[in-house]
C-alpha atoms as a PDB file:
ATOM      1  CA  UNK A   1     -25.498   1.767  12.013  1.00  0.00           C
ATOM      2  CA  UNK A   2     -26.876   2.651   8.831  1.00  0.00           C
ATOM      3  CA  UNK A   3     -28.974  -0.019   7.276  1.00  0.00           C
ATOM      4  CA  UNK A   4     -27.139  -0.947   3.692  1.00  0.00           C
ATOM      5  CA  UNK A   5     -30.304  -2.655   2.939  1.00  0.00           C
ATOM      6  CA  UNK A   6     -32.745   0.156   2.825  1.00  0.00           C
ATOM      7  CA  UNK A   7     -30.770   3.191   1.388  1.00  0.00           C
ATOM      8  CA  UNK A   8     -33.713   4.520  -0.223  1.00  0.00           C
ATOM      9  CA  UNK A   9     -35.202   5.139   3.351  1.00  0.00           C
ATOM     10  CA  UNK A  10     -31.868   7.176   3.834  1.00  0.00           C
ATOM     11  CA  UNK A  11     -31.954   8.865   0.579  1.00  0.00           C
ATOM     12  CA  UNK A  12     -35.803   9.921   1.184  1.00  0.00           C
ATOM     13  CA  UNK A  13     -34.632  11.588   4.452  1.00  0.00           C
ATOM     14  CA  UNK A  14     -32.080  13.193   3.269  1.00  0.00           C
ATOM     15  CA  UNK A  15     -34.437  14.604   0.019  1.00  0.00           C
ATOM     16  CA  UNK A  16     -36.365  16.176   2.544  1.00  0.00           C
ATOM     17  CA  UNK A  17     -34.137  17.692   4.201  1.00  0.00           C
ATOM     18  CA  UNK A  18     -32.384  19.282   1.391  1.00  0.00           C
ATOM     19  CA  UNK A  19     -35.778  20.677  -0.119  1.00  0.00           C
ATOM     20  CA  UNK A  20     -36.532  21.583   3.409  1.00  0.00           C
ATOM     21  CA  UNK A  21     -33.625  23.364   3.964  1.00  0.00           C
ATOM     22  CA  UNK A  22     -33.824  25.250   0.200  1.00  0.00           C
ATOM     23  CA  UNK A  23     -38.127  26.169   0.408  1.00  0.00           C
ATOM     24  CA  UNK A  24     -37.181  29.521   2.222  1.00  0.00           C
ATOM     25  CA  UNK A  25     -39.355  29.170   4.886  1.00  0.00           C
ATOM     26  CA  UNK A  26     -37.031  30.096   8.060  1.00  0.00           C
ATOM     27  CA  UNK A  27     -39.193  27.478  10.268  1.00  0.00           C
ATOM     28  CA  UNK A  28     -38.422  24.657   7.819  1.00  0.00           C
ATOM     29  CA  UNK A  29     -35.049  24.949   7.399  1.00  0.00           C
ATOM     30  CA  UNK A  30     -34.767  25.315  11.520  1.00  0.00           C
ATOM     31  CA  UNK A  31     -36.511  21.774  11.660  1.00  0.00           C
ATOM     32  CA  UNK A  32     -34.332  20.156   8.531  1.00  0.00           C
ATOM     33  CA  UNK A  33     -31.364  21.167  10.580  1.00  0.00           C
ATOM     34  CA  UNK A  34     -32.580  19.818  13.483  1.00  0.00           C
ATOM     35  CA  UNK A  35     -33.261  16.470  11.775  1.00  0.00           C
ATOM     36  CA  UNK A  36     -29.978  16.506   9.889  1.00  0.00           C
ATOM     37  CA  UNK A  37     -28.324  15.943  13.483  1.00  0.00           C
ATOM     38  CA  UNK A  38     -29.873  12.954  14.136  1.00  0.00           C
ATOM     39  CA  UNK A  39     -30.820  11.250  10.638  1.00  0.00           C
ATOM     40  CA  UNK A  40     -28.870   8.211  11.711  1.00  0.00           C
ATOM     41  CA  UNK A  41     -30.887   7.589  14.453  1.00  0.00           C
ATOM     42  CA  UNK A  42     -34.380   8.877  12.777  1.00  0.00           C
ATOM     43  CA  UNK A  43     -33.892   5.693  10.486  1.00  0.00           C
ATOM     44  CA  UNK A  44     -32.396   3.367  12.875  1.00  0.00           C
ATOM     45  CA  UNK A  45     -35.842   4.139  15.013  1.00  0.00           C
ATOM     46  CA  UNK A  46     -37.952   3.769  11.642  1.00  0.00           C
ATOM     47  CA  UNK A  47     -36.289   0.705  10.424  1.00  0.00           C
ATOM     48  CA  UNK A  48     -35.867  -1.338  13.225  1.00  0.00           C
ATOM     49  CA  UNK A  49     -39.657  -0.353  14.822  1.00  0.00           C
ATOM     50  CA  UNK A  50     -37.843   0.441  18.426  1.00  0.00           C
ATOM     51  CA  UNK A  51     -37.871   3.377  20.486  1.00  0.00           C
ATOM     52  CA  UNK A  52     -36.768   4.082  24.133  1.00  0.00           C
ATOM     53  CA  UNK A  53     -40.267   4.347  25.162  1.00  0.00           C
ATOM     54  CA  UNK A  54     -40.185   1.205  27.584  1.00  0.00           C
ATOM     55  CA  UNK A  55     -36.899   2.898  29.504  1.00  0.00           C
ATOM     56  CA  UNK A  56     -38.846   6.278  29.351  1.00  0.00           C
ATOM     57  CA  UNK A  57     -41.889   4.911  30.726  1.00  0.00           C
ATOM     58  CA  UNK A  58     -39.483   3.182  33.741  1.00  0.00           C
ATOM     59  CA  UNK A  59     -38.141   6.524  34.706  1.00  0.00           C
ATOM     60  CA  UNK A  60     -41.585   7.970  34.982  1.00  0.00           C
ATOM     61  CA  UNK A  61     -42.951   5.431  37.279  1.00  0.00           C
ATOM     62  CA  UNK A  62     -40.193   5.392  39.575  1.00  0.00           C
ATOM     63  CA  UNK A  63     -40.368   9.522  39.626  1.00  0.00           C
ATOM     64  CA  UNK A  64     -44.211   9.164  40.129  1.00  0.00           C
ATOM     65  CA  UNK A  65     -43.969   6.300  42.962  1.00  0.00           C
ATOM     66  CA  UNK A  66     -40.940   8.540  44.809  1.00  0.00           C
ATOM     67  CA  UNK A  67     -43.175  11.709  44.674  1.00  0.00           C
ATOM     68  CA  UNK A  68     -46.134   9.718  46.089  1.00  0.00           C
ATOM     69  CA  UNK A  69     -44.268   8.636  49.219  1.00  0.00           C
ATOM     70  CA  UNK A  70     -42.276  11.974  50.228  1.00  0.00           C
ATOM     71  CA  UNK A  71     -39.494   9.822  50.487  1.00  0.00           C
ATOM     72  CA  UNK A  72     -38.594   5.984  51.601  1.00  0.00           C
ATOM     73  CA  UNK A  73     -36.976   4.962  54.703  1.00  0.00           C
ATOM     74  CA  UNK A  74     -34.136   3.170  52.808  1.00  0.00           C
ATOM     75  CA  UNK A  75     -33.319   1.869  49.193  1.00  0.00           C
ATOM     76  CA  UNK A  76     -34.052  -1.787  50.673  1.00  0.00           C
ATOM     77  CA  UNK A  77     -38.107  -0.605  50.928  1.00  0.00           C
ATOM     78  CA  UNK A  78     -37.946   1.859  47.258  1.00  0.00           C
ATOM     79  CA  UNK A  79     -36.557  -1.260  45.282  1.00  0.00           C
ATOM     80  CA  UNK A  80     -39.043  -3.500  46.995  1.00  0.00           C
ATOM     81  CA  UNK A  81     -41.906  -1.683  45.664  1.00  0.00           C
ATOM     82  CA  UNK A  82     -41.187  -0.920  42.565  1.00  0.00           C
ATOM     83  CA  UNK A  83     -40.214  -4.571  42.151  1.00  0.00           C
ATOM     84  CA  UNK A  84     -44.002  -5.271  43.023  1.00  0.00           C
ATOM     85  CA  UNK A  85     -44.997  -2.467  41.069  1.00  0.00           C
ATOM     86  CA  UNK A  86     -43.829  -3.481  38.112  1.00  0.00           C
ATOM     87  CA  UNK A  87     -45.602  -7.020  38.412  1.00  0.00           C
ATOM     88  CA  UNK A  88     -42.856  -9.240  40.688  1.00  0.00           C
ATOM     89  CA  UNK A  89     -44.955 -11.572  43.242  1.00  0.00           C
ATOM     90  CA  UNK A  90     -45.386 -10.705  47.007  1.00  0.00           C
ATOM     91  CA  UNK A  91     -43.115 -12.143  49.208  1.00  0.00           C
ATOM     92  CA  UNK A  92     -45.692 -14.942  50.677  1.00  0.00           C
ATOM     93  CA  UNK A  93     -46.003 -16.080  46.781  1.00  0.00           C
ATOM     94  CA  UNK A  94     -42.293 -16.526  46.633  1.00  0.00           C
ATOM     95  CA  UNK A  95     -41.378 -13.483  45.760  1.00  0.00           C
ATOM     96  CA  UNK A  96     -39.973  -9.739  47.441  1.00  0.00           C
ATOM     97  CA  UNK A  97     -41.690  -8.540  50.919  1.00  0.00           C
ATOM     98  CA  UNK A  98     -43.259  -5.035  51.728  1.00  0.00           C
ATOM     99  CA  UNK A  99     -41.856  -3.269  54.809  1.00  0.00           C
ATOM    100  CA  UNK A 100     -44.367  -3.170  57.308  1.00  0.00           C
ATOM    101  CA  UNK A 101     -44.997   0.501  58.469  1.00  0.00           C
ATOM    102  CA  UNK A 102     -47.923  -0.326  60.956  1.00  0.00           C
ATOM    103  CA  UNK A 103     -45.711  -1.274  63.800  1.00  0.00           C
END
């Protein structure tokens, strides 16, 4: 996972951390130890430029669409609109179809 070609991003971290943990402030050494945990994916994130952000922002629109309708009639109608939410064409351009709640 680590990436052999940067070890000085790595290294840096890890300097940090160590003077971190050493500066005696309590708050420091509470965040350097938090850090320490997850290093490996701290400079995965930093030297690849990708984050979970797109999956994260997903979730949230799917919570926020099921709290705006108090609940669907059936899965069939929840995937349909968050299939148009998210930018797939109406059914009558070839794409999914919206249940029809006016009858």
């Amino acid at each position: 996972m680590w990436d052999a070609r940067e070890p000085s991003t790595l290294r840096a971290l890890g300097n940090w951390i160590s003077q971190a943990q050493n500066c005696g402030i309590k708050e420091f050494a509470t965040a350097a130890n938090s850090i320490k945990g997850v290093k490996e994916y701290i400079v995965n994130a930093y030297m690849t430029g990708k984050t979970n952000a797109y999956a994260e922002n997903v979730n949230r629109k799917i919570k926020d669409m099921k709290r705006r309708a108090c609940g669907f009639t059936n899965y069939k109608n929840m995937r349909r609109r968050l299939l148009l939410a998210y930018g797939y064409p109406a059914l009558d351009k070839g794409g999914v179809a919206l249940p029809n709640h006016n009858k």
